[in-house]
Protein backbone atom coordinates (compact mmCIF):
# COMPACT_ATOMS: atom_id res chain seq x y z
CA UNK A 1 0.35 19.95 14.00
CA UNK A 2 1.98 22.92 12.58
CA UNK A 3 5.26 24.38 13.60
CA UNK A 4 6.27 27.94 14.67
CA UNK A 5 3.97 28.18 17.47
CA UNK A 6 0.63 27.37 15.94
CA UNK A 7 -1.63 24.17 16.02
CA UNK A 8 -3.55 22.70 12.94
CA UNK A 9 -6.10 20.83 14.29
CA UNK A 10 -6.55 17.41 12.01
CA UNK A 11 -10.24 17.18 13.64
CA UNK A 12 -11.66 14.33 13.98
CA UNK A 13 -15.68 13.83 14.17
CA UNK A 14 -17.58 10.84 15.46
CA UNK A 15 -21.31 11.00 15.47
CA UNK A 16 -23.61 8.11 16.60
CA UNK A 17 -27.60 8.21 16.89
CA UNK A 18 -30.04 6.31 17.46
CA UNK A 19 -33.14 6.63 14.40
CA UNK A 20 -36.82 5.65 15.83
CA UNK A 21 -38.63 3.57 13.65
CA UNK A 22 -41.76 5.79 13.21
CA UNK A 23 -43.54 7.05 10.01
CA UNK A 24 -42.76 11.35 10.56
CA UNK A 25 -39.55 10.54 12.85
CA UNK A 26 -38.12 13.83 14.63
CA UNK A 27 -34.51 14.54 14.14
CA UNK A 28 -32.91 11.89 16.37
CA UNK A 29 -30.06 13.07 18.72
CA UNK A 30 -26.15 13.14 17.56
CA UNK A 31 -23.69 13.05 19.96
CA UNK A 32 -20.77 14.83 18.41
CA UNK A 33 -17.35 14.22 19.94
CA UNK A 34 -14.58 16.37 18.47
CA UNK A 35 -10.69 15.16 18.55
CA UNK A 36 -7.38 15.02 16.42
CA UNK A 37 -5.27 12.74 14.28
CA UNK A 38 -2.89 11.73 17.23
CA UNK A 39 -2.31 13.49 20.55
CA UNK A 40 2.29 12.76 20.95
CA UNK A 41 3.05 16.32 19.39
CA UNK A 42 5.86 17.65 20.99
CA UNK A 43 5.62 20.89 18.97
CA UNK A 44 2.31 21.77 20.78
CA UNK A 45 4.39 22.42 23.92
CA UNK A 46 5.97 25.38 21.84
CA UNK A 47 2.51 26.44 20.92
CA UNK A 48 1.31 26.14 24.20
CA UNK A 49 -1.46 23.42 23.88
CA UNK A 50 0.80 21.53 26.36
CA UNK A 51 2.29 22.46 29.46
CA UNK A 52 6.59 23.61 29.02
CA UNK A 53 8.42 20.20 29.97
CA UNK A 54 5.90 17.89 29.91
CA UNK A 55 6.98 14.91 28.78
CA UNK A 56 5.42 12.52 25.92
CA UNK A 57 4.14 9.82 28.97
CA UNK A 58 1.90 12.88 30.07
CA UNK A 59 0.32 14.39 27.20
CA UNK A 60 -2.72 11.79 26.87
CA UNK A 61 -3.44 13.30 30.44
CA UNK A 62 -3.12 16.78 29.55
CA UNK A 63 -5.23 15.76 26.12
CA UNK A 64 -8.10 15.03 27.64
CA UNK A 65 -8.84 17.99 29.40
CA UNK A 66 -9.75 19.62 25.66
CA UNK A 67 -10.83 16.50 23.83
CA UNK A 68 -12.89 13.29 24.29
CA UNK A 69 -11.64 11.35 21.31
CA UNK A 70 -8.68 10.63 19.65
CA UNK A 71 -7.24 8.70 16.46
CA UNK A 72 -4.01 6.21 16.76
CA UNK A 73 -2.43 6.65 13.80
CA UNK A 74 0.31 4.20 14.68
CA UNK A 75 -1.66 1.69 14.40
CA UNK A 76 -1.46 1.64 10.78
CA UNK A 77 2.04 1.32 10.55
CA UNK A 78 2.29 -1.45 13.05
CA UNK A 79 -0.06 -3.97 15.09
CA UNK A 80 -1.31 -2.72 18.46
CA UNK A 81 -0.37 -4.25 21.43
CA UNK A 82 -2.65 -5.03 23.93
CA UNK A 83 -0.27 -3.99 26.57
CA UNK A 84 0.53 -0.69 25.28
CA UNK A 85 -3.14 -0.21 24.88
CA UNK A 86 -4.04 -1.62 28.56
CA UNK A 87 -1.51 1.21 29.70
CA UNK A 88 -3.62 4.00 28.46
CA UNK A 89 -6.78 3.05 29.66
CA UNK A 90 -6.20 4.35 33.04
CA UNK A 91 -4.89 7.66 31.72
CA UNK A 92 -8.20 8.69 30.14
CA UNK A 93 -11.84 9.23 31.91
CA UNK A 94 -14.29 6.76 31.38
CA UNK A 95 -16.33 7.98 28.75
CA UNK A 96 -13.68 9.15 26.54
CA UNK A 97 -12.91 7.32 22.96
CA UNK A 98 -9.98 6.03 20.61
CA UNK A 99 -10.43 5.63 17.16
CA UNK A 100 -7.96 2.87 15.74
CA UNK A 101 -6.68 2.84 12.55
CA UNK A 102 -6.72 -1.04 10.65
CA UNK A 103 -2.95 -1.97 9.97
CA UNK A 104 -1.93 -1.35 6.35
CA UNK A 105 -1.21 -4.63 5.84
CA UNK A 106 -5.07 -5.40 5.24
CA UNK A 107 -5.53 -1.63 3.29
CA UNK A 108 -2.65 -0.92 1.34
CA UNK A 109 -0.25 -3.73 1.89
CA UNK A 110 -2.78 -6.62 1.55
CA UNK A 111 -1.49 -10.25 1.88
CA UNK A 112 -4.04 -12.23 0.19
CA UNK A 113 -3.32 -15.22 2.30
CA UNK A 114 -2.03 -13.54 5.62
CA UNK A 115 -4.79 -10.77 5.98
CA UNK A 116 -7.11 -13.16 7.62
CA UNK A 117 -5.10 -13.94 10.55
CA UNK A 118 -3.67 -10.31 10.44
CA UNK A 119 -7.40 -9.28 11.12
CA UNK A 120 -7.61 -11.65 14.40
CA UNK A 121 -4.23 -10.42 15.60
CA UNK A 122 -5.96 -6.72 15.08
CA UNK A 123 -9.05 -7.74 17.04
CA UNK A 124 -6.49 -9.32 19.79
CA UNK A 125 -4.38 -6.42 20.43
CA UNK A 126 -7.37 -3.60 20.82
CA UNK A 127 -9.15 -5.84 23.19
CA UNK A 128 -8.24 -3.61 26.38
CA UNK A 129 -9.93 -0.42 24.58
CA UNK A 130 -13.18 -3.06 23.76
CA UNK A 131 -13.10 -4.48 27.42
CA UNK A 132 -12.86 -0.88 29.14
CA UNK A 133 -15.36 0.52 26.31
CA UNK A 134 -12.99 3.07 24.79
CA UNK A 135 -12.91 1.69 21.56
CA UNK A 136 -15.27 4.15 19.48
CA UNK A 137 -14.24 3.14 16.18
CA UNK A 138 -11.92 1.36 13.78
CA UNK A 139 -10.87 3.29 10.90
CA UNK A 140 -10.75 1.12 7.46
CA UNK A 141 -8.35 4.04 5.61
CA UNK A 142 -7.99 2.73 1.56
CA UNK A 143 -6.02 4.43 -0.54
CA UNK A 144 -7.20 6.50 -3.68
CA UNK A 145 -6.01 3.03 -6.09
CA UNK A 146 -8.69 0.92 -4.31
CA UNK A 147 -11.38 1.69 -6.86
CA UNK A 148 -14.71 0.26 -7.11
CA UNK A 149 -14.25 -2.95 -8.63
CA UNK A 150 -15.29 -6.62 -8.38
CA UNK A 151 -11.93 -7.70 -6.35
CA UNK A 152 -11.84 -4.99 -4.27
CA UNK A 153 -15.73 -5.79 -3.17
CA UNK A 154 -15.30 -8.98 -2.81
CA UNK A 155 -12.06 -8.13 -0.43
CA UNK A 156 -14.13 -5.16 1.58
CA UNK A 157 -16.69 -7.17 2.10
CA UNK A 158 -14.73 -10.14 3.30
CA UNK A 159 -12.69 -8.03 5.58
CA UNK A 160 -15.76 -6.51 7.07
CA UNK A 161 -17.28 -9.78 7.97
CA UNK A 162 -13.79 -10.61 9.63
CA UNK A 163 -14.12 -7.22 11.64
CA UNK A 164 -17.85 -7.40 12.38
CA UNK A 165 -19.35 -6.84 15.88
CA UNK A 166 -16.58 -4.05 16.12
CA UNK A 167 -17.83 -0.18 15.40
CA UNK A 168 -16.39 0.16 11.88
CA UNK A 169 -15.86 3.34 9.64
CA UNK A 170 -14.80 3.26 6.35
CA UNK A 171 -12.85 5.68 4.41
CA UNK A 172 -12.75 5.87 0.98
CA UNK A 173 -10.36 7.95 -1.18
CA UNK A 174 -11.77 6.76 -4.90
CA UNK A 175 -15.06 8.85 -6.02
CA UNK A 176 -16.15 5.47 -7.50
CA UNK A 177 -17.46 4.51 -3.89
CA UNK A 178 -20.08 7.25 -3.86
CA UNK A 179 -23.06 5.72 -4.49
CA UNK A 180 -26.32 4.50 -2.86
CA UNK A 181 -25.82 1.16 -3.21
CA UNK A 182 -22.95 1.47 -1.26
CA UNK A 183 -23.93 3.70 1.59
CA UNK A 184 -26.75 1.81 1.69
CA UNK A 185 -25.10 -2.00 2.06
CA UNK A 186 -22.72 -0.37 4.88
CA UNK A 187 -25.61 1.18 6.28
CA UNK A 188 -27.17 -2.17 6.84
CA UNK A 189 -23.98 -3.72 8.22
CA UNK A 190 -24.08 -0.86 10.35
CA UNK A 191 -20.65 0.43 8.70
CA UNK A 192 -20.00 4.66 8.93
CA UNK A 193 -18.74 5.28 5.45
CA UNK A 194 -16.46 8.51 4.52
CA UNK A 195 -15.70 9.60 1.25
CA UNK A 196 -12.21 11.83 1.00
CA UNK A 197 -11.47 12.75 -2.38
CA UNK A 198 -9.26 15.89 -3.13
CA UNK A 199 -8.82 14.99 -6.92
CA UNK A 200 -10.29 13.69 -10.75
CA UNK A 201 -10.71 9.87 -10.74
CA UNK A 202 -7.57 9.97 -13.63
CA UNK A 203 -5.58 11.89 -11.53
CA UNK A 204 -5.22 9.28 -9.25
CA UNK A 205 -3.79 6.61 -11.44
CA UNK A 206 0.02 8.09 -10.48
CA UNK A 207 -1.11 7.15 -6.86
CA UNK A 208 -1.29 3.08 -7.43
CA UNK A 209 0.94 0.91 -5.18
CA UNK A 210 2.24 -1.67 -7.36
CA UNK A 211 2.65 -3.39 -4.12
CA UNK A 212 -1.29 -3.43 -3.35
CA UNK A 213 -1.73 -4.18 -6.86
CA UNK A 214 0.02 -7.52 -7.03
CA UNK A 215 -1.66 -8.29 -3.70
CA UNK A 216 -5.18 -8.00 -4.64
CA UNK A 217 -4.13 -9.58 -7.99
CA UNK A 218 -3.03 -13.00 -6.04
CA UNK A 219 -6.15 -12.40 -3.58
CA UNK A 220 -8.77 -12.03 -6.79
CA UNK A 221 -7.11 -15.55 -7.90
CA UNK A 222 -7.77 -17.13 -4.50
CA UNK A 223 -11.58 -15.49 -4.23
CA UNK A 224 -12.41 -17.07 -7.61
């Protein structure tokens, strides 16, 4: 959200179809739903998105009247709570959707021997949005150091398995991802992959997390 009494829209785009198995198949339909990164802005009351005075309890109501789907962001920064999550459900119509963002302890933080149980604890906490079918997708957000390597496929694909049976996306922010083979093993798991990448492969070396690197360090010496 931008200040002075404008709104930057951080869209965000879901699209899910159904392809018919048929030799000439006809464009199949794509439901589109169109949101933003968050929705708790209380600069958008200056610019007028939001009613004057209303407070931050309100403005998922007054959000979806112009939106069907939203991202939690905070969700990255801490665990979700299933009773903070049970409390929205009743705020939103039934066929609108949340898109959760995974924890960063299992993207950028990664505890090689914690991450598994992190990962149930993830699945335990959004289980109000999968129970009231508002959960549209879970946003797997790596950072630009998480390359295409051995360790690092090993770990997505590990983490994925932990996750599966939930509607995953998958956002990568290393141009090393961008291949076939990997659209195509996602595709098969049924995994929405993203690729974000602003910059040169070299200029992203200043990015690393010495943090995430000493984690997946200690998890490559478990895996093997």
């Amino acid at each position: 959200p931008a200040h002075h009494g404008t709104i930057n829209f951080h869209h965000l785009i879901v699209c899910t179809m159904t392809i018919p198995k048929q030799k000439n198949p006809q464009p199949p339909p794509c439901r589109l739903r169109v949101g933003t990164s968050g929705y708790s802005y209380p600069e958008w009351i200056d610019a007028g998105f939001y009613p004057p005075g209303t407070p931050a309890r309100e403005m998922l109501t007054q959000y979806c009247r112009h939106f069907s789907i939203t991202e939690l962001n905070y969700t990255w920064y801490q665990m979700p709570k299933a009773a903070t999550l049970e409390r929205m459900v009743p705020k939103v119509p039934v066929d609108f959707g949340f898109a959760v963002k995974l924890t960063r302890t299992m993207t950028h933080e990664i505890d090689p021997h914690g991450w598994r149980g992190q990962a149930t604890q993830f699945r335990e906490g959004i289980a109000p949005l999968i129970q009231n079918r508002r959960l549209s997708a879970v946003l797997i957000q790596l950072p630009p150091s998480f390359h295409r390597q051995r360790a690092h496929r090993l770990y997505l694909s590990q983490l994925l398995d932990k996750l599966a049976g939930l509607p995953l996306a998958v956002e990568f922010r290393h141009r090393s991802w961008a291949t076939d083979k990997v659209f195509t093993g996602l595709e098969n798991r049924g995994v929405e992959p993203d690729i974000e990448v602003d910059r040169r492969p070299e200029d992203h070396i200043a990015d690393r997390d010495p943090q995430l690197d000493r984690g997946l360090a200690e998890l490559k010496a478990t895996l093997e």
